[in-house]
Protein backbone atom coordinates (compact mmCIF):
# COMPACT_ATOMS: atom_id res chain seq x y z
CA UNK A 1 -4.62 0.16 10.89
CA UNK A 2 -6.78 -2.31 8.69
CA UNK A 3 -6.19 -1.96 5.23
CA UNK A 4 -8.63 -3.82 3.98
CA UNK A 5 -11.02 -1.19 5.86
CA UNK A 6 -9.64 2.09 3.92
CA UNK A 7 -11.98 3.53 1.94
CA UNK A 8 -9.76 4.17 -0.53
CA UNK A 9 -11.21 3.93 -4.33
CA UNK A 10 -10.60 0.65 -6.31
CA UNK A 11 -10.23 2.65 -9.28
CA UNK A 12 -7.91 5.57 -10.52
CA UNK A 13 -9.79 9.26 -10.03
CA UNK A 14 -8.53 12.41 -10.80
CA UNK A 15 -7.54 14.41 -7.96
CA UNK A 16 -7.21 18.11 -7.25
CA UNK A 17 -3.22 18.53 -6.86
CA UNK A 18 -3.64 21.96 -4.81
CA UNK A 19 -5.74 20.30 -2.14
CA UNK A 20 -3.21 17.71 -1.74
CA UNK A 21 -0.49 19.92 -1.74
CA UNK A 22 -2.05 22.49 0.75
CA UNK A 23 -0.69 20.86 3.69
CA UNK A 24 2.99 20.21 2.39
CA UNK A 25 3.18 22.81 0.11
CA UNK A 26 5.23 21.38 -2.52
CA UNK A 27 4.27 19.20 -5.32
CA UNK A 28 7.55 16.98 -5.38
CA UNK A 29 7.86 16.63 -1.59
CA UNK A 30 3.91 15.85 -1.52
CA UNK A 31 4.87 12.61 -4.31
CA UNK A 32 7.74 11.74 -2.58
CA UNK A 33 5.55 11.74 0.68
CA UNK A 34 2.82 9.36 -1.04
CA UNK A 35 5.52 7.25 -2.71
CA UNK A 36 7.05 6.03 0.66
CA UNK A 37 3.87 5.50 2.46
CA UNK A 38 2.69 3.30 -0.67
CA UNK A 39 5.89 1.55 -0.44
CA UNK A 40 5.26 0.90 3.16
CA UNK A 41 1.47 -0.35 2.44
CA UNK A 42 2.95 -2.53 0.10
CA UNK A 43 5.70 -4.27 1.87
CA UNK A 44 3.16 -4.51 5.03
CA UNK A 45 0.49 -6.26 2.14
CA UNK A 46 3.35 -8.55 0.78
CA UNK A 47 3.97 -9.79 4.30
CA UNK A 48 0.57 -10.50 5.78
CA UNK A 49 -0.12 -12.20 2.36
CA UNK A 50 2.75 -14.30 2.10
CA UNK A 51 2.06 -15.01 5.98
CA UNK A 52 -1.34 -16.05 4.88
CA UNK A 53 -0.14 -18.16 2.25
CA UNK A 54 2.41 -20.00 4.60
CA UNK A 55 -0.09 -22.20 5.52
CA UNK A 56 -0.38 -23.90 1.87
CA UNK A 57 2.64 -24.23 0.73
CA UNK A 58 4.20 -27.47 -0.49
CA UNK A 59 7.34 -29.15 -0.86
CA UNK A 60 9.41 -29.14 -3.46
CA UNK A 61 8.67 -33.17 -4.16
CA UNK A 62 5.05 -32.00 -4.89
CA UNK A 63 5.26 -29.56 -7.25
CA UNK A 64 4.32 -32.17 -9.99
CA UNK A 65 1.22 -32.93 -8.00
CA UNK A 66 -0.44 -29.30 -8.66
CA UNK A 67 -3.63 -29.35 -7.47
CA UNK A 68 -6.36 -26.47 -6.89
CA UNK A 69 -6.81 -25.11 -3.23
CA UNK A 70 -10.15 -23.30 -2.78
CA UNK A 71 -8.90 -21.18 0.18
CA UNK A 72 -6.10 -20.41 -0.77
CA UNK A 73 -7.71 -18.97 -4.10
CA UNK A 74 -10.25 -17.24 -2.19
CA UNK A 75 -7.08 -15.71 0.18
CA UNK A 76 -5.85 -14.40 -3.53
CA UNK A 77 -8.76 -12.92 -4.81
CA UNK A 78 -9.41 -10.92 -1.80
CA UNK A 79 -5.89 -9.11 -2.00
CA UNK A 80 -6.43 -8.63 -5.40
CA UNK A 81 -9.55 -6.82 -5.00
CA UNK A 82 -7.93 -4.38 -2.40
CA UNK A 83 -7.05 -0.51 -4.04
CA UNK A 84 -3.44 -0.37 -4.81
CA UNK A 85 -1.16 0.81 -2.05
CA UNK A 86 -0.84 4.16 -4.16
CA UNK A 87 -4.57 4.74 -4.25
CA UNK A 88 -4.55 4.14 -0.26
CA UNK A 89 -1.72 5.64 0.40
CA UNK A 90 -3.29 9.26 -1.79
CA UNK A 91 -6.57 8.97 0.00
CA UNK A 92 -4.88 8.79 3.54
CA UNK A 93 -2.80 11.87 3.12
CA UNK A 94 -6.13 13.43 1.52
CA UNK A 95 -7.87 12.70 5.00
CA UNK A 96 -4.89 13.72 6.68
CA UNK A 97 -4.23 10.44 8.57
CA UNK A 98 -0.54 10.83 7.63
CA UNK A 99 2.15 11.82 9.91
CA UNK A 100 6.18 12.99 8.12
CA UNK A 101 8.44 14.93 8.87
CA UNK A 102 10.12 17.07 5.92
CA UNK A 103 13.90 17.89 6.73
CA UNK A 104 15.34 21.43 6.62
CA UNK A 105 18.04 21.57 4.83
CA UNK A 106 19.90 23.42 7.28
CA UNK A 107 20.18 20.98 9.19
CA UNK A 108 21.20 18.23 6.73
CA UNK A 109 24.43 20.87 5.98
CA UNK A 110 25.47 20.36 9.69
């Protein structure tokens, strides 16, 4: 899936909590649901970014020699212009693109 492609709000709405809830019917489990896959966004962001970034790094002899790299910069701004990993992560289980599995807790007593 292409982040960069989710359309996923930049900015913070308010959302209805029962419509979000209706399909895991609790409140806390539905948090804890959005919480991991933002995690997940996140850590799969960090990567392709620092991946991306790989290219123009420098040695450690160079650090004095600090100098502006236009790319790179516009590599930055582009993340940083992405919604937040919460904000995708809230508007995919809204659309119900998101597949979990909620334990029973009968079977976490075996």
């Amino acid at each position: 899936m292409d982040l960069k492609k989710i359309n996923a709000p930049k900015n913070t709405i308010t959302r209805n909590m029962n419509q979000l809830t209706e399909n895991v019917g609790n409140v806390y489990e539905t948090v804890a649901i959005i919480a991991k896959r933002s995690n997940q966004i996140s850590s799969a962001i960090k990567r392709e970014l620092d991946a991306k970034l790989q290219d123009f790094s420098i040695p450690q002899d160079a650090l004095e020699d600090a100098y502006e790299n236009k790319e790179q910069i516009e590599i930055s701004r582009s993340y940083e212009c992405m919604p937040k990993p919460t904000l995708i992560a809230t508007q995919e289980l809204a659309d119900n693109q998101l597949v979990y599995r909620v334990g029973n807790k009968d079977d976490q007593l075996k």
